[in-house]
N, C-alpha and C. Protein backbone atom coordinates (compact mmCIF):
# COMPACT_ATOMS: atom_id res chain seq x y z
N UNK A 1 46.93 131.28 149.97
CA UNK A 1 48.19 130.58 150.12
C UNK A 1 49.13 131.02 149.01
N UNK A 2 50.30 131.07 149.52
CA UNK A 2 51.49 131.92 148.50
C UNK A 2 51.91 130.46 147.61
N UNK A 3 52.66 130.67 146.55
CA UNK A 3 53.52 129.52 145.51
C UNK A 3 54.40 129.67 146.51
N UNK A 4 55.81 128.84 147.05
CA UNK A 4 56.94 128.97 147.52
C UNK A 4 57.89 128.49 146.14
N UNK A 5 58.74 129.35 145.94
CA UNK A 5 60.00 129.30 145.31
C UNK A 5 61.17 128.91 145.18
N UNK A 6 62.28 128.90 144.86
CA UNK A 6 63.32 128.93 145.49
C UNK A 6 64.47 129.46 144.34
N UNK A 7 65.14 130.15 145.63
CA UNK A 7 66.60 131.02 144.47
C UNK A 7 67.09 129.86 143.75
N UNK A 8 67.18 130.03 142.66
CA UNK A 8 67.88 129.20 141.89
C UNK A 8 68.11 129.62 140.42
N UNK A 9 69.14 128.84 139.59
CA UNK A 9 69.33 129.25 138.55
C UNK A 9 68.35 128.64 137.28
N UNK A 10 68.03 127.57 137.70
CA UNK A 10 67.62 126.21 136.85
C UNK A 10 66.03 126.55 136.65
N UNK A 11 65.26 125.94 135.69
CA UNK A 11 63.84 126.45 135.70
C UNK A 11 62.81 125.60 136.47
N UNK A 12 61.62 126.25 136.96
CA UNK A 12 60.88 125.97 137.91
C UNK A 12 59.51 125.84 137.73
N UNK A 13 58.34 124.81 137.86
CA UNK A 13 57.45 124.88 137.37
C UNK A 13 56.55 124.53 138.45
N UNK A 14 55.36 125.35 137.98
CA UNK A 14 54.51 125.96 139.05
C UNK A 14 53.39 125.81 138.32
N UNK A 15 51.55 125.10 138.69
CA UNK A 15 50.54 124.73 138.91
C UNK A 15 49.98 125.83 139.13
N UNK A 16 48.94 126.50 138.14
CA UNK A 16 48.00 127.13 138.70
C UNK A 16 46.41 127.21 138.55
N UNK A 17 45.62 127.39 139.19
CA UNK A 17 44.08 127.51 138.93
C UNK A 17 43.43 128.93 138.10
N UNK A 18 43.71 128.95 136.75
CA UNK A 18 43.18 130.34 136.25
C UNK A 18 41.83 130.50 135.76
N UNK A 19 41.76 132.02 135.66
CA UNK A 19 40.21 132.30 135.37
C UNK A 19 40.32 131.69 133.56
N UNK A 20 41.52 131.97 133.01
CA UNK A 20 41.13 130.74 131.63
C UNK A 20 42.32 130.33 130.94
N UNK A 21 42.34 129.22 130.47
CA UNK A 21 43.39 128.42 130.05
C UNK A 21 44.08 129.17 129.36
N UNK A 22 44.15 130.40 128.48
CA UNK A 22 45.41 130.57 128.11
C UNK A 22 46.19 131.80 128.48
N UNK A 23 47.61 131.87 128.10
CA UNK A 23 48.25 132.63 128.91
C UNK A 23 49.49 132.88 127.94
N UNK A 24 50.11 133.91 128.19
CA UNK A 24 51.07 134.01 127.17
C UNK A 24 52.39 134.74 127.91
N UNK A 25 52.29 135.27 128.99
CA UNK A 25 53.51 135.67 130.18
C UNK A 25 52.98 135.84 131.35
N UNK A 26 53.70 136.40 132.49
CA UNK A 26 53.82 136.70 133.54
C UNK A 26 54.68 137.40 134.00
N UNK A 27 54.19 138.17 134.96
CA UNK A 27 55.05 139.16 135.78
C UNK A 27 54.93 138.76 137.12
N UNK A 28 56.50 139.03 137.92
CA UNK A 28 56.97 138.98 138.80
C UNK A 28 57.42 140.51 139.23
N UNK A 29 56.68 140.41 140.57
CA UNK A 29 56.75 141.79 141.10
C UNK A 29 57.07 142.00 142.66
N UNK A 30 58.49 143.23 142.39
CA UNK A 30 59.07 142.74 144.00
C UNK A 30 59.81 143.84 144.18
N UNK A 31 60.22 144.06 145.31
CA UNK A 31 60.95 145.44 145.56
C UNK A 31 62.22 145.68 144.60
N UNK A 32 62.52 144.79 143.67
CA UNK A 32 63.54 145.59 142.39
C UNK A 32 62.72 146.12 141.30
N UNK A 33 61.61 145.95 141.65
CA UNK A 33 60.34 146.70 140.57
C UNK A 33 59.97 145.58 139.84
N UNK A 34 59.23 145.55 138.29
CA UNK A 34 58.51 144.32 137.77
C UNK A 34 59.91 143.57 136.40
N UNK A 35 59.33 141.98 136.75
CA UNK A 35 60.16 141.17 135.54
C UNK A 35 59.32 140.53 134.66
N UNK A 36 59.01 140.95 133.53
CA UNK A 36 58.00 139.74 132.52
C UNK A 36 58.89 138.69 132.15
N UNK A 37 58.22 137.38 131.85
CA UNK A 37 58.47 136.62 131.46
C UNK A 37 57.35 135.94 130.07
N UNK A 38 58.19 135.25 129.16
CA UNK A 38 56.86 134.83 128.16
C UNK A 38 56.61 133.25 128.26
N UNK A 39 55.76 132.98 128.26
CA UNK A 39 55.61 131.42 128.75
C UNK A 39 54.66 131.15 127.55
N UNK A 40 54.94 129.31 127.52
CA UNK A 40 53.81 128.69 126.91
C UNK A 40 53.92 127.54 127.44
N UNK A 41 52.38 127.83 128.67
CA UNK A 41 51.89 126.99 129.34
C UNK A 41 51.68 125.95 129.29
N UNK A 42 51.39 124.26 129.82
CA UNK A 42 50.40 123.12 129.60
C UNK A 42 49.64 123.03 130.61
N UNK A 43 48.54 122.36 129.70
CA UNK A 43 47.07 121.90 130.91
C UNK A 43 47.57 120.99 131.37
N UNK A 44 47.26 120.55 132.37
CA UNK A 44 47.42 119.25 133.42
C UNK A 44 46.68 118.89 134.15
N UNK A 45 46.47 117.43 134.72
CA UNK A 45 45.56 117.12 135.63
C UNK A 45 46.15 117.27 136.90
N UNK A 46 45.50 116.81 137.90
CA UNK A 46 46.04 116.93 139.39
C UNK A 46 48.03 116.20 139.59
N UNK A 47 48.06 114.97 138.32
CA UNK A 47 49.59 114.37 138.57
C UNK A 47 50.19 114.57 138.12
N UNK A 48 49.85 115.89 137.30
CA UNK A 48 50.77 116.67 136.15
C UNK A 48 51.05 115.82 134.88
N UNK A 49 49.77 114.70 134.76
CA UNK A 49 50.14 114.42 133.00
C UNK A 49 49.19 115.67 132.48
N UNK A 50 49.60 115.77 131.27
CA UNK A 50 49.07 116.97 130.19
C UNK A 50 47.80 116.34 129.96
N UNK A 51 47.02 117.23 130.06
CA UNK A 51 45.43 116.65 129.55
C UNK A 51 44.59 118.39 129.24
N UNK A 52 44.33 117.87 128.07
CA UNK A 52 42.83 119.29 127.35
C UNK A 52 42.20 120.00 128.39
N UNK A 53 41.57 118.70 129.18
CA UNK A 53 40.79 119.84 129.55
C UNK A 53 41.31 119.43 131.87
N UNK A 54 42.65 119.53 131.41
CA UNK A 54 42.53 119.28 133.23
C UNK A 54 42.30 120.47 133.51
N UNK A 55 42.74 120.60 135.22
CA UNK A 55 42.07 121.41 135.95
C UNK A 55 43.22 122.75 135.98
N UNK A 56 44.78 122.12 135.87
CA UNK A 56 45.65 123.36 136.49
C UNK A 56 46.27 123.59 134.81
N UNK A 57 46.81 124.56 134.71
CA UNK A 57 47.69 125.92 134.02
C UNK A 57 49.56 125.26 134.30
N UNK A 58 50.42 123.99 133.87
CA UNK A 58 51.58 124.21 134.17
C UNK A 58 52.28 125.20 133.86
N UNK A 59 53.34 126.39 134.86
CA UNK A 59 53.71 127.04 133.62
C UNK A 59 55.68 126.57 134.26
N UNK A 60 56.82 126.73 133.38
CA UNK A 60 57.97 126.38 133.07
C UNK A 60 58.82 127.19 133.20
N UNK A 61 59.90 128.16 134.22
CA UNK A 61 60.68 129.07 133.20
C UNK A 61 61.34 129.60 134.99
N UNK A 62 62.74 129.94 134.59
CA UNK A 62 63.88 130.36 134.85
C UNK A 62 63.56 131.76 135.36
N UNK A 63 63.07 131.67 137.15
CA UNK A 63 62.76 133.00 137.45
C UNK A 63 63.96 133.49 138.34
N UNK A 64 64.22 134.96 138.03
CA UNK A 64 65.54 134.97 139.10
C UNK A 64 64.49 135.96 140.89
N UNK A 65 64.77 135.18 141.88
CA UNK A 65 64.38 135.29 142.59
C UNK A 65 65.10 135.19 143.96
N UNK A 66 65.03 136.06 145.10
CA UNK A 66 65.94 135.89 146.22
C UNK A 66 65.50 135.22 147.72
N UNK A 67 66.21 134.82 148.38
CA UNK A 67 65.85 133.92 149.55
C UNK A 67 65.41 134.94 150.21
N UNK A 68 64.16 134.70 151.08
CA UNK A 68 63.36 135.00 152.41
C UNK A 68 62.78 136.60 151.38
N UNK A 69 62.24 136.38 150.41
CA UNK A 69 61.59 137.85 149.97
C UNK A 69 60.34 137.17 149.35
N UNK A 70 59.53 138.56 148.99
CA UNK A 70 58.10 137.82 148.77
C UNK A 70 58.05 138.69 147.53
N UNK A 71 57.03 138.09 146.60
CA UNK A 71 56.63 138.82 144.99
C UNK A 71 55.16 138.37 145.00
N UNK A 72 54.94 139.50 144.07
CA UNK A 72 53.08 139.35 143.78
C UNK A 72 53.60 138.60 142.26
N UNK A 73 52.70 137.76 141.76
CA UNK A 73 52.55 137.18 140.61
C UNK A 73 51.38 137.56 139.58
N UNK A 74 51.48 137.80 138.07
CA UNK A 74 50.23 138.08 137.84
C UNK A 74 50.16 137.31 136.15
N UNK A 75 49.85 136.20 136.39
CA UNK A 75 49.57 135.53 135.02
C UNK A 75 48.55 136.34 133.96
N UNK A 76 49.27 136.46 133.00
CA UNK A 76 48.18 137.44 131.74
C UNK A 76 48.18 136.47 130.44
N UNK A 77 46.93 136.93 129.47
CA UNK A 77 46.87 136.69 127.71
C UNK A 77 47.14 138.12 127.39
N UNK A 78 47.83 138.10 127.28
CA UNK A 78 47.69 139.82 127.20
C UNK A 78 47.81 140.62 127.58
N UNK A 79 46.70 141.51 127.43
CA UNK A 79 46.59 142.08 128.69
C UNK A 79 45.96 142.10 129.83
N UNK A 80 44.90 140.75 130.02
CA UNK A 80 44.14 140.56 130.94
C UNK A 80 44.81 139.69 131.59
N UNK A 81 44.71 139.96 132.75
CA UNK A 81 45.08 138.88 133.60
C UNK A 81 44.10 138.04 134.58
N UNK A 82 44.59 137.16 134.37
CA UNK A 82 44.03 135.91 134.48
C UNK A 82 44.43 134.44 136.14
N UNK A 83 44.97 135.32 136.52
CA UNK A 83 45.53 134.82 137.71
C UNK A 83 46.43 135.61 138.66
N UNK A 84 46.60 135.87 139.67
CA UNK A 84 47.29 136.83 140.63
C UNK A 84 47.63 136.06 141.54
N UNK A 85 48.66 135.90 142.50
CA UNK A 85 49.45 135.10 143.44
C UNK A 85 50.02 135.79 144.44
N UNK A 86 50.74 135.43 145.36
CA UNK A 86 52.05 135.49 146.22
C UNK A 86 52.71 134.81 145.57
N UNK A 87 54.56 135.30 145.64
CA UNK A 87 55.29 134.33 145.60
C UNK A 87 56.17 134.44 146.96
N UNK A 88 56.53 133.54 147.88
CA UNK A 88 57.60 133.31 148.83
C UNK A 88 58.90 132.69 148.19
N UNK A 89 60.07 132.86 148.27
CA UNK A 89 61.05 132.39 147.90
C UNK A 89 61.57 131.94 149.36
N UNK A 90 62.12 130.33 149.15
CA UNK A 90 62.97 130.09 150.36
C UNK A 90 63.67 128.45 149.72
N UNK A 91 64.86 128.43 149.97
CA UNK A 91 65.82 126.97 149.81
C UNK A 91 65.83 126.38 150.39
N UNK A 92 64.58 126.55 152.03
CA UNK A 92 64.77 125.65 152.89
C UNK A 92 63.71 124.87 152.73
N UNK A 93 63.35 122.91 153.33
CA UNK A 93 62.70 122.27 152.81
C UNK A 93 61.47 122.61 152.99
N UNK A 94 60.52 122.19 152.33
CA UNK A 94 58.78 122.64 152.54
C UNK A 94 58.50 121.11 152.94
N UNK A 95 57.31 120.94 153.68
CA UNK A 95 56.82 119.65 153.66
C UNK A 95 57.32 118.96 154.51
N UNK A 96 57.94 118.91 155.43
CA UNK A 96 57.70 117.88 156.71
C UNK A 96 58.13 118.68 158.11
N UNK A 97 57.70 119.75 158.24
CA UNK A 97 57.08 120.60 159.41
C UNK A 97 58.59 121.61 159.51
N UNK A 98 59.32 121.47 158.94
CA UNK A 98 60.30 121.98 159.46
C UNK A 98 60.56 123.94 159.16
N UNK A 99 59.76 124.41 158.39
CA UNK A 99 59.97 125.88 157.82
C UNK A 99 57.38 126.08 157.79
N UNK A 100 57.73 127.24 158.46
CA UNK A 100 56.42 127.81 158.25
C UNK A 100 56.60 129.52 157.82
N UNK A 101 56.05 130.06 156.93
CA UNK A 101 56.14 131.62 156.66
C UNK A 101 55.99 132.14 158.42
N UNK A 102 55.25 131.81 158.89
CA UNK A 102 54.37 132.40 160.15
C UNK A 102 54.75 131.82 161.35
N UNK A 103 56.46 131.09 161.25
CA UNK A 103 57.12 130.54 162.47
C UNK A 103 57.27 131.63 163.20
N UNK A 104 56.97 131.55 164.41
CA UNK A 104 57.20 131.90 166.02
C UNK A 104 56.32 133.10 165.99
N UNK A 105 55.21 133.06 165.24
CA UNK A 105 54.34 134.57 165.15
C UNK A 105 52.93 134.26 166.15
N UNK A 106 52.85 133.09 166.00
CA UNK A 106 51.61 132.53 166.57
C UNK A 106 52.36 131.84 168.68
N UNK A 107 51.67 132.25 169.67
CA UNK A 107 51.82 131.72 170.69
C UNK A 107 50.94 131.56 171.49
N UNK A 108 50.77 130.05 171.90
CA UNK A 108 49.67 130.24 172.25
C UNK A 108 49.50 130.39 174.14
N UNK A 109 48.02 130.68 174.50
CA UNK A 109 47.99 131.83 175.94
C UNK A 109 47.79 130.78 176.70
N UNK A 110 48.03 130.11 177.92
CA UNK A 110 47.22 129.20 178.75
C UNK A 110 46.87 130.00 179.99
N UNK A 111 45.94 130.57 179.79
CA UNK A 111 44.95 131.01 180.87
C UNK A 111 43.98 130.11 181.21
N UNK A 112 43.07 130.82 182.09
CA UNK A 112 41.63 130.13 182.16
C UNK A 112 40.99 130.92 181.54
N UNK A 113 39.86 130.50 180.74
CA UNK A 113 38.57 130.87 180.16
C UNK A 113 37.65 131.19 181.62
N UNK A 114 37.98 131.35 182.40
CA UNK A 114 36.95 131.90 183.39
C UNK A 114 36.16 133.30 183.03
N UNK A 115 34.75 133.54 182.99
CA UNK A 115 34.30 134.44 182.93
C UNK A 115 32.41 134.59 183.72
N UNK A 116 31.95 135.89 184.25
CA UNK A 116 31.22 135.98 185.11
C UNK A 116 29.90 136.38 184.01
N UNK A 117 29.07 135.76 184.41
CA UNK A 117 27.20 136.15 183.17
C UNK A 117 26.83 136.52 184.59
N UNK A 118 25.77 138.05 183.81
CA UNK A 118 25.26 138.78 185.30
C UNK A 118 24.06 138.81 184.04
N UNK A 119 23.14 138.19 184.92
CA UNK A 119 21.62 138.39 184.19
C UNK A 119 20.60 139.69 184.21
């Protein structure tokens, strides 16, 4: 499953599951070629209070990004990286059925399942 985004100017914070808590930038990677960014992350639990040892990676920061395009993500310490993503960018709402990446790709067939077993 991709992060979804959205163009904007203002900063944006995004939840992730990494191979280890710390992290010191990220790159955003997309057909204008790659953007680092330097972050300093917080741990969090599932409701986003800060906690030692929660489960997700918050990270914070002002990505410039364009409507209906997609970016690979790649959280690093360094030089290891420590998490890899999709990103989708879109301004339209998420969450109550109205926008799917994979609208009108899926249709479904109403045939019959009829088929002949020859022993």
């Amino acid at each position: 499953m991709s992060l979804i985004l959205k163009e904007q100017t203002g900063s944006q914070t995004f939840k992730i599951i990494p191979r280890s808590y710390t992290a010191d930038s990220f790159d955003v990677i997309g057909q204008e070629g790659t953007t680092n960014y330097l972050v300093t992350p917080t741990r969090v639990d599932y409701n986003d209070v800060l906690d030692a040892s929660g489960l997700y990676l918050s990270l914070s920061k002002i990505v410039t990004l364009k409507e209906g395009q997609q970016y690979r993500l790649k959280v690093k310490n360094g030089s290891d990286v420590i998490y890899e993503d999709m990103i989708f960018c879109t301004n339209q709402t998420i969450g109550n059925g109205d926008f799917t990446i994979n609208s009108g790709e899926y249709t479904e067939n109403s045939t019959d399942n009829d088929y002949i077993i020859i022993d």
